[in-house]
Every structure is written in C-alpha cells, then in structure tokens.
PDB file of N, CA and C in Angstrom:
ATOM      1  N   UNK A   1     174.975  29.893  58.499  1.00  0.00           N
ATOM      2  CA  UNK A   1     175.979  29.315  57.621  1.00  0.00           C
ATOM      3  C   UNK A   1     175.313  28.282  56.715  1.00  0.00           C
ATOM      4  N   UNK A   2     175.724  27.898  55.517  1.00  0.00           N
ATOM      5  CA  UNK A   2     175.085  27.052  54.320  1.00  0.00           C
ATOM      6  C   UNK A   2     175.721  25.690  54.844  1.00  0.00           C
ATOM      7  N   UNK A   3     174.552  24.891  54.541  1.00  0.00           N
ATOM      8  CA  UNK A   3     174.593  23.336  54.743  1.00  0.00           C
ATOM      9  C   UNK A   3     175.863  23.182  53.463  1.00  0.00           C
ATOM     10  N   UNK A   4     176.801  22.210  53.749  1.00  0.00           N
ATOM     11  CA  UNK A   4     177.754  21.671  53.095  1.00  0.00           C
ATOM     12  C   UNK A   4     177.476  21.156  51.572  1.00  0.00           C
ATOM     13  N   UNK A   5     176.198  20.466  52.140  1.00  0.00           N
ATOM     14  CA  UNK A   5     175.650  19.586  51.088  1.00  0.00           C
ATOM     15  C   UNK A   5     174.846  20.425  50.116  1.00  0.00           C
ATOM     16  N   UNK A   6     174.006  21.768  50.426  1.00  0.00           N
ATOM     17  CA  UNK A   6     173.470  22.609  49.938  1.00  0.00           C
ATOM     18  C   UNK A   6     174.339  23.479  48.875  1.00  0.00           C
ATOM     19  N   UNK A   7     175.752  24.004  49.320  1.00  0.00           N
ATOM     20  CA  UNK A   7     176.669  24.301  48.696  1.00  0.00           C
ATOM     21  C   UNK A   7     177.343  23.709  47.683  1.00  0.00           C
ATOM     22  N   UNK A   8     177.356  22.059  47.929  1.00  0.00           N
ATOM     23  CA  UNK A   8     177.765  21.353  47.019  1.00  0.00           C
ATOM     24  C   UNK A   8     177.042  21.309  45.867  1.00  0.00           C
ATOM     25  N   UNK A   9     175.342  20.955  45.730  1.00  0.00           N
ATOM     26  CA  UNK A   9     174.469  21.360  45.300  1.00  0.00           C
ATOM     27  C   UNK A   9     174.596  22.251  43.670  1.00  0.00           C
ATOM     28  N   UNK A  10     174.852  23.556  44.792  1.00  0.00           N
ATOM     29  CA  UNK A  10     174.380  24.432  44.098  1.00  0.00           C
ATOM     30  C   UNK A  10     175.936  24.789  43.309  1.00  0.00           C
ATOM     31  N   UNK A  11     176.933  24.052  43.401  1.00  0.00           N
ATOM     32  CA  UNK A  11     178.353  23.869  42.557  1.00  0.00           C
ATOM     33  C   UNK A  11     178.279  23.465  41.502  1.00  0.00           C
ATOM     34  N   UNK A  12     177.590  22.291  42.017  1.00  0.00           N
ATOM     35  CA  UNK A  12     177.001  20.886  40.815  1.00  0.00           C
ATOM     36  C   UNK A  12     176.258  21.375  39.878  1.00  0.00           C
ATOM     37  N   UNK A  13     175.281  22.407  40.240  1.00  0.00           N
ATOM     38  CA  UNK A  13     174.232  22.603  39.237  1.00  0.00           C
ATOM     39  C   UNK A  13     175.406  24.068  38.475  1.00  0.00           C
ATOM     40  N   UNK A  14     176.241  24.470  38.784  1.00  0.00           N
ATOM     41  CA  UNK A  14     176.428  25.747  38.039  1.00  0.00           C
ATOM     42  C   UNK A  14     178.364  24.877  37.274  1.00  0.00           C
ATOM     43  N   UNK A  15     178.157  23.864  37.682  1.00  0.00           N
ATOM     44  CA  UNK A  15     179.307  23.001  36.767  1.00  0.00           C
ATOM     45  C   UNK A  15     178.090  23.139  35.439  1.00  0.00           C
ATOM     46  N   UNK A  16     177.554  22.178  35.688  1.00  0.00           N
ATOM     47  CA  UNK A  16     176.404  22.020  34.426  1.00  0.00           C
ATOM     48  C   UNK A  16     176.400  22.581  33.545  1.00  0.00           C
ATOM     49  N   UNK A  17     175.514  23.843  34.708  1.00  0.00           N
ATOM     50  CA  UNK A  17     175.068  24.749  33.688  1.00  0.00           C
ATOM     51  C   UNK A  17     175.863  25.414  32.797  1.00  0.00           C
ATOM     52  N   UNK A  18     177.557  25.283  32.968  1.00  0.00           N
ATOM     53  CA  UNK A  18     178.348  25.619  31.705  1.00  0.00           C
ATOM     54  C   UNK A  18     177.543  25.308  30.496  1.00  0.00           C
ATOM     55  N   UNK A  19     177.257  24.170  30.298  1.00  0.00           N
ATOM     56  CA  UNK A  19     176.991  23.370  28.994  1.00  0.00           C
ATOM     57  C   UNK A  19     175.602  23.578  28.780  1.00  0.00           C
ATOM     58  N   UNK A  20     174.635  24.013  29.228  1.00  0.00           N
ATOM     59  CA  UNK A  20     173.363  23.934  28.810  1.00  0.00           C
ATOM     60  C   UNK A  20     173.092  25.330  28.121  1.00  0.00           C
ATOM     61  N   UNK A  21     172.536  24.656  27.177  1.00  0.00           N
ATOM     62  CA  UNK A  21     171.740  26.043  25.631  1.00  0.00           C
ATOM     63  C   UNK A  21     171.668  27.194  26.251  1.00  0.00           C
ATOM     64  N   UNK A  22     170.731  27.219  27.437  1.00  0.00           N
ATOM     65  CA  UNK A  22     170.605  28.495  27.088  1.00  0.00           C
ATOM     66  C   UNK A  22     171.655  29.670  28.094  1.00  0.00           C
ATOM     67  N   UNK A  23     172.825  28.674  28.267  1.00  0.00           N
ATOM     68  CA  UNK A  23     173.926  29.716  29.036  1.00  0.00           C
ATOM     69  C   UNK A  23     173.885  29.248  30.539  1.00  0.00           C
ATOM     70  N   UNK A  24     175.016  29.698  31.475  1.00  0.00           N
ATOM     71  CA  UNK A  24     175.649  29.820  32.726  1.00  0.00           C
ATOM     72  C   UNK A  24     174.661  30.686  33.190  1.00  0.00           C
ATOM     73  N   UNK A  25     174.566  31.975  32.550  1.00  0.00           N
ATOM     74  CA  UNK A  25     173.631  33.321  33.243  1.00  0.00           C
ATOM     75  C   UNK A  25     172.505  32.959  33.870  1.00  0.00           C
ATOM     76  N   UNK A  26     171.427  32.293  32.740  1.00  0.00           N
ATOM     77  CA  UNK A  26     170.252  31.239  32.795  1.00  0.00           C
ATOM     78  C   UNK A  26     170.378  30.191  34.029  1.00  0.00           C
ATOM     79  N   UNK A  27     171.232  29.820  34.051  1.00  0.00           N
ATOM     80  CA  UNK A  27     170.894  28.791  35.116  1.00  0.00           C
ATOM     81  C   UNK A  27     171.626  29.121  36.426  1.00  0.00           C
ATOM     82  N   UNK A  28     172.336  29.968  36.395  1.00  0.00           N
ATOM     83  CA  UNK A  28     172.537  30.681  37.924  1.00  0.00           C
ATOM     84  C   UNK A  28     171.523  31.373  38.179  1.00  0.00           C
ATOM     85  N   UNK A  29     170.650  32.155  37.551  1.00  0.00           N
ATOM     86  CA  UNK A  29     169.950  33.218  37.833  1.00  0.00           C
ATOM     87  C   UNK A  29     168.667  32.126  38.124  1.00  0.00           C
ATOM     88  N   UNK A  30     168.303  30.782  37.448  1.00  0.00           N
ATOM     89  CA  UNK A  30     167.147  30.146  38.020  1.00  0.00           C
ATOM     90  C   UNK A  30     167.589  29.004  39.044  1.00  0.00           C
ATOM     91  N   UNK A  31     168.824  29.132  39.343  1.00  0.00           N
ATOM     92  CA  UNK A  31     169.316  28.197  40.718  1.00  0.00           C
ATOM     93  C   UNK A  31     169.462  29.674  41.855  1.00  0.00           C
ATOM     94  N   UNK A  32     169.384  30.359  41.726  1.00  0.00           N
ATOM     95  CA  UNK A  32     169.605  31.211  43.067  1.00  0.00           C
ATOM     96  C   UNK A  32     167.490  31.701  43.177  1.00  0.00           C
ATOM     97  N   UNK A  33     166.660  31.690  42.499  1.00  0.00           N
ATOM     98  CA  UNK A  33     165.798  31.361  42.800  1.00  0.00           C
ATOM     99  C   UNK A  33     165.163  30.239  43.302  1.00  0.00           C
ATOM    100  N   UNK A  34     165.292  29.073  42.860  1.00  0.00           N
ATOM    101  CA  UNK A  34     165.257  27.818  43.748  1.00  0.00           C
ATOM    102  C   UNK A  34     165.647  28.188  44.757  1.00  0.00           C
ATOM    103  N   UNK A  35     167.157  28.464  44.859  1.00  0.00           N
ATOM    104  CA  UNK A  35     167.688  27.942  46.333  1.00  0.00           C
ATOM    105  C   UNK A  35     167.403  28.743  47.337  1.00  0.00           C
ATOM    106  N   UNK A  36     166.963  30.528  46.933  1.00  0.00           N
ATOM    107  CA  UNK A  36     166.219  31.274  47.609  1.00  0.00           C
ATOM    108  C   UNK A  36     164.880  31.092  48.420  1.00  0.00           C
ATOM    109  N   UNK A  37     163.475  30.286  47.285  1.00  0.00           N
ATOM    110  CA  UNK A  37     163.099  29.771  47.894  1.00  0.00           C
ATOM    111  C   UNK A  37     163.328  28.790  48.873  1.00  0.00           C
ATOM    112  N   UNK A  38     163.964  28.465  49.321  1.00  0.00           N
ATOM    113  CA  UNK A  38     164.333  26.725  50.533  1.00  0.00           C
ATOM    114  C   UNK A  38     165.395  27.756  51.592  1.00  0.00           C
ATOM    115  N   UNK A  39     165.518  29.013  51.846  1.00  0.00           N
ATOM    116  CA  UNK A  39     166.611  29.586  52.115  1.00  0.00           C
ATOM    117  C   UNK A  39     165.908  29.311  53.907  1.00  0.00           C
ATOM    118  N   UNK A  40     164.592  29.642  54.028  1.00  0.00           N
ATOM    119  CA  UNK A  40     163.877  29.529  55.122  1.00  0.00           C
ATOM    120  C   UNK A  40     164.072  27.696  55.602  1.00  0.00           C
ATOM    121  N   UNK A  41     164.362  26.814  55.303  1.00  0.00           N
ATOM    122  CA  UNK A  41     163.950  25.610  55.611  1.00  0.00           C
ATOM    123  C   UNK A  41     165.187  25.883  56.916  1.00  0.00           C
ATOM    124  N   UNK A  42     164.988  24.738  57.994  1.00  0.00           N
ATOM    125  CA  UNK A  42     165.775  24.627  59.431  1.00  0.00           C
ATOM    126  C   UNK A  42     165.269  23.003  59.753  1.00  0.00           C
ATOM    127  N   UNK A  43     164.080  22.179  59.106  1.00  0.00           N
ATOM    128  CA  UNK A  43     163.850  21.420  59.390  1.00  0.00           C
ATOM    129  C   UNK A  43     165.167  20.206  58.397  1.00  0.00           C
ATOM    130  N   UNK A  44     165.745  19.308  59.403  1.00  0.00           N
ATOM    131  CA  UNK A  44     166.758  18.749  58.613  1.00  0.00           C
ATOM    132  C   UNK A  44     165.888  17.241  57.405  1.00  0.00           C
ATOM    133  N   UNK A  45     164.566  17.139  57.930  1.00  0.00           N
ATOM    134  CA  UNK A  45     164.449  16.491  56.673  1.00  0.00           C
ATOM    135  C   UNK A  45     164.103  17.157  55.608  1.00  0.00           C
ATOM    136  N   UNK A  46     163.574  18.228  56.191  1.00  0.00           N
ATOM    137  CA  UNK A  46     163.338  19.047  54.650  1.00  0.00           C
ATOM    138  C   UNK A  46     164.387  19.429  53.921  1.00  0.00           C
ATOM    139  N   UNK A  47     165.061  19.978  54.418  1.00  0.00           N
ATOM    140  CA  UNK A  47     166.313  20.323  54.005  1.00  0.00           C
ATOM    141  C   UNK A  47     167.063  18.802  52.976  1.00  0.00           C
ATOM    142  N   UNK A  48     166.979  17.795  53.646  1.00  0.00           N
ATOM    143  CA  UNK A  48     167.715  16.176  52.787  1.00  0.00           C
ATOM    144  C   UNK A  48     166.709  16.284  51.383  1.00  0.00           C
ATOM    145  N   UNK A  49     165.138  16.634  51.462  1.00  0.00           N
ATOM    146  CA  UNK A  49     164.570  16.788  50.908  1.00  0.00           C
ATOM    147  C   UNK A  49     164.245  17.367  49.798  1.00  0.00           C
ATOM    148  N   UNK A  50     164.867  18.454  50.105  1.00  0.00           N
ATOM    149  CA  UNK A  50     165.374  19.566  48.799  1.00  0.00           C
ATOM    150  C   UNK A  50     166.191  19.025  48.211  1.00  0.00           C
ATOM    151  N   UNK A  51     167.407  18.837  48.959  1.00  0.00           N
ATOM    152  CA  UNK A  51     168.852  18.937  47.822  1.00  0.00           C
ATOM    153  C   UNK A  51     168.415  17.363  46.947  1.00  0.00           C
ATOM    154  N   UNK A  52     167.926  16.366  47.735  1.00  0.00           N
ATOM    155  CA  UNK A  52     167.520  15.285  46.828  1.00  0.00           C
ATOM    156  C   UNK A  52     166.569  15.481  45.377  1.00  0.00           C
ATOM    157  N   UNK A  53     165.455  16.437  45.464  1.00  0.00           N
ATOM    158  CA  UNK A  53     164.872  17.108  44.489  1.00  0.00           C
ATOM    159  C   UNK A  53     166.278  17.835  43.574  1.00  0.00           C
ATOM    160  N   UNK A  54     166.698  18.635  44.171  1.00  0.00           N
ATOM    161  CA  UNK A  54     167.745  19.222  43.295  1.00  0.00           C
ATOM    162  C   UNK A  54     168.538  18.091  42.678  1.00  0.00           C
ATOM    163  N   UNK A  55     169.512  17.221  43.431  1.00  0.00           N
ATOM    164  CA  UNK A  55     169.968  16.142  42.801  1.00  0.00           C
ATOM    165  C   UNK A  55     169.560  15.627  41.363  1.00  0.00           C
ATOM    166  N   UNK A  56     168.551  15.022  41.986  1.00  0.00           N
ATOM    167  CA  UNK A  56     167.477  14.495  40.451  1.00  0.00           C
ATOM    168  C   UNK A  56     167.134  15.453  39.597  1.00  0.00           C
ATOM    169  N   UNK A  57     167.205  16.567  39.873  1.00  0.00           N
ATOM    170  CA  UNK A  57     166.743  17.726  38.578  1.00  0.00           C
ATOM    171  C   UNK A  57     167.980  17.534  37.897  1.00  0.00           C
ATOM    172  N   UNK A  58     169.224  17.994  38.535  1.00  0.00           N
ATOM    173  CA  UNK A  58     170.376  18.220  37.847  1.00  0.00           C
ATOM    174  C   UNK A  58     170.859  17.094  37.198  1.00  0.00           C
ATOM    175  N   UNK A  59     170.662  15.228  37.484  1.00  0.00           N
ATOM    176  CA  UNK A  59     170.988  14.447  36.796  1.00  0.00           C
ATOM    177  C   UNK A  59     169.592  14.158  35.599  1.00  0.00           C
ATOM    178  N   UNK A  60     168.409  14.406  35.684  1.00  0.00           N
ATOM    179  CA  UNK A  60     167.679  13.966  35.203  1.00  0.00           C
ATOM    180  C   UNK A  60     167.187  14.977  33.796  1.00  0.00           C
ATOM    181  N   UNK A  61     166.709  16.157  34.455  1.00  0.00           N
ATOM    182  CA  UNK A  61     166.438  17.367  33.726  1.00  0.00           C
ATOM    183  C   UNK A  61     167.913  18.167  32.770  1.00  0.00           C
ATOM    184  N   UNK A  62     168.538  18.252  33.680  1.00  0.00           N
ATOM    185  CA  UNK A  62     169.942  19.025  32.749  1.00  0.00           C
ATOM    186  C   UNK A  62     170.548  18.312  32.214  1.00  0.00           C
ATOM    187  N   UNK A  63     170.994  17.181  32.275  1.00  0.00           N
ATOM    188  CA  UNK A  63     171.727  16.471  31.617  1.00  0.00           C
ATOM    189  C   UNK A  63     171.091  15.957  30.330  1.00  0.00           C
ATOM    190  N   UNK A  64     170.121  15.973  30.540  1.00  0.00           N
ATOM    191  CA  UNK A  64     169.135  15.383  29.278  1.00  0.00           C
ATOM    192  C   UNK A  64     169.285  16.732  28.157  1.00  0.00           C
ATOM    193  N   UNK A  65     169.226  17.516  28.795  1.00  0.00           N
ATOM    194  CA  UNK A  65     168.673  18.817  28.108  1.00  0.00           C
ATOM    195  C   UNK A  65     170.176  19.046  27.266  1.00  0.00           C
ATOM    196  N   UNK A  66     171.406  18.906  27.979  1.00  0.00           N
ATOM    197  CA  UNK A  66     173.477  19.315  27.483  1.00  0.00           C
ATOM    198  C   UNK A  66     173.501  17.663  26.946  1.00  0.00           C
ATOM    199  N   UNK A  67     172.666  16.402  26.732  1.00  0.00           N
ATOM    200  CA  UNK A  67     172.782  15.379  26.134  1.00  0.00           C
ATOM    201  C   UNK A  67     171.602  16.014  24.734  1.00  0.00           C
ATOM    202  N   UNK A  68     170.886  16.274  24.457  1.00  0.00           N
ATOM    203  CA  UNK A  68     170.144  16.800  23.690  1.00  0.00           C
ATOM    204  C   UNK A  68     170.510  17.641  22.276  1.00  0.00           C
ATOM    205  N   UNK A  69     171.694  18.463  23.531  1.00  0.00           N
ATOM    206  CA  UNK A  69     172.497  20.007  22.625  1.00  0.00           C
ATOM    207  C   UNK A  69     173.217  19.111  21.664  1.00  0.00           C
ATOM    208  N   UNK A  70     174.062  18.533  22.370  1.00  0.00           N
ATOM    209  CA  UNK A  70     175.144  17.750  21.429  1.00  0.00           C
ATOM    210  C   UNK A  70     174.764  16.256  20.672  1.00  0.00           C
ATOM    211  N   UNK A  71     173.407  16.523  20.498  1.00  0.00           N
ATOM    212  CA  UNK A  71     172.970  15.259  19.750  1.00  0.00           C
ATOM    213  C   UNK A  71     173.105  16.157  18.310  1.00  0.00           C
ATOM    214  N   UNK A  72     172.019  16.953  18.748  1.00  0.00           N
ATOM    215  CA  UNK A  72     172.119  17.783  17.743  1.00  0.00           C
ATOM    216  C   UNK A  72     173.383  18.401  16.860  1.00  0.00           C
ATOM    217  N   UNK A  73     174.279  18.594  17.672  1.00  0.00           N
ATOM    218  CA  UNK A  73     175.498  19.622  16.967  1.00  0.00           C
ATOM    219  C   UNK A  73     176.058  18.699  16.235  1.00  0.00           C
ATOM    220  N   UNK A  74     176.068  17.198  16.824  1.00  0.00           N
ATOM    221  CA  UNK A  74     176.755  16.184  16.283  1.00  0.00           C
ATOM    222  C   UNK A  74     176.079  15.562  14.753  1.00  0.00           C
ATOM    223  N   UNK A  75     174.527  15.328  14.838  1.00  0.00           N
ATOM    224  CA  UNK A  75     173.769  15.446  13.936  1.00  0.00           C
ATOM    225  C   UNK A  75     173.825  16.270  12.779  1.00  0.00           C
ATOM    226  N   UNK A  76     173.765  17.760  13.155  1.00  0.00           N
ATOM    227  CA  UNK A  76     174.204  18.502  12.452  1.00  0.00           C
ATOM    228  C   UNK A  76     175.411  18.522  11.553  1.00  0.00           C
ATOM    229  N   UNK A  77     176.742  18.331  12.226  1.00  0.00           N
ATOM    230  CA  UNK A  77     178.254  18.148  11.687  1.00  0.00           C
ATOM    231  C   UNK A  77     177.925  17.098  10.569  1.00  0.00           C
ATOM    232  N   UNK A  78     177.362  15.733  10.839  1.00  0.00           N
ATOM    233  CA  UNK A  78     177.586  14.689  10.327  1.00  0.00           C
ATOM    234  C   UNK A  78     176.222  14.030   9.751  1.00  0.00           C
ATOM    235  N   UNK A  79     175.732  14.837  10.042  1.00  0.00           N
ATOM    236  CA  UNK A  79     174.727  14.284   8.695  1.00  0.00           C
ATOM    237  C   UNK A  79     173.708  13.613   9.173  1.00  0.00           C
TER     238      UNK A  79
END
C-alpha cells in the first residue's frame, strides 16, 4: 500500500503540473518515473528522504518554472 505522504506528494506535483509550459502529460509522465524509481525504498528514512527531495523540487523547481510562464504572458500582454 502507498505511504500517505507519498500519495500526497505525488497530488501536489500533478496540481502543479496543470500550470507548467510544457503540459499535465509532461509532468505526470516524469513524476511516475521519479516515483517509480523510489517504488523499491522500505527504509522509513529513505523514504522521509525522498518525498522531502520531491517537496523542494515541486516548491523550488516548478513553481519557478509556472512563475516564469506568467511573467512572460504578462510581459507580453503589457508591454
């Protein structure tokens, strides 16, 4: 059965990925590789370990990237 927190995770990152350039498709299809790889982990710090990596990707990396899009679009509109 999937860790709670793992599930939550991988919610969080496919909320996101609504908004990021290059599509929903894109970032489900490279979050079910991530999370494929770690599918083997049983050790519970590794496991805190991951989703904390994931965490910080999804606030650090994606958000930057759907803060980026709409700099631009906004830029664009207005000059």
């Amino acid at each position: 059965e999937m860790n709670p927190r793992v599930r939550d995770l991988y919610k969080r990152v496919l909320r996101i990925g609504k908004d990021y350039p290059a599509g929903l498709d894109f970032v489900r299809r490279k979050a079910k590789e991530y999370f494929f790889q770690n599918k083997d982990l049983t050790d519970e710090v590794e496991i805190k370990r991951a989703i904390a990596w994931g965490r910080r990707y999804v606030r650090d990396e994606m958000v930057a990237v759907i803060q980026l899009k709409k700099y631009r679009v906004l830029r664009e509109r207005y000059g």
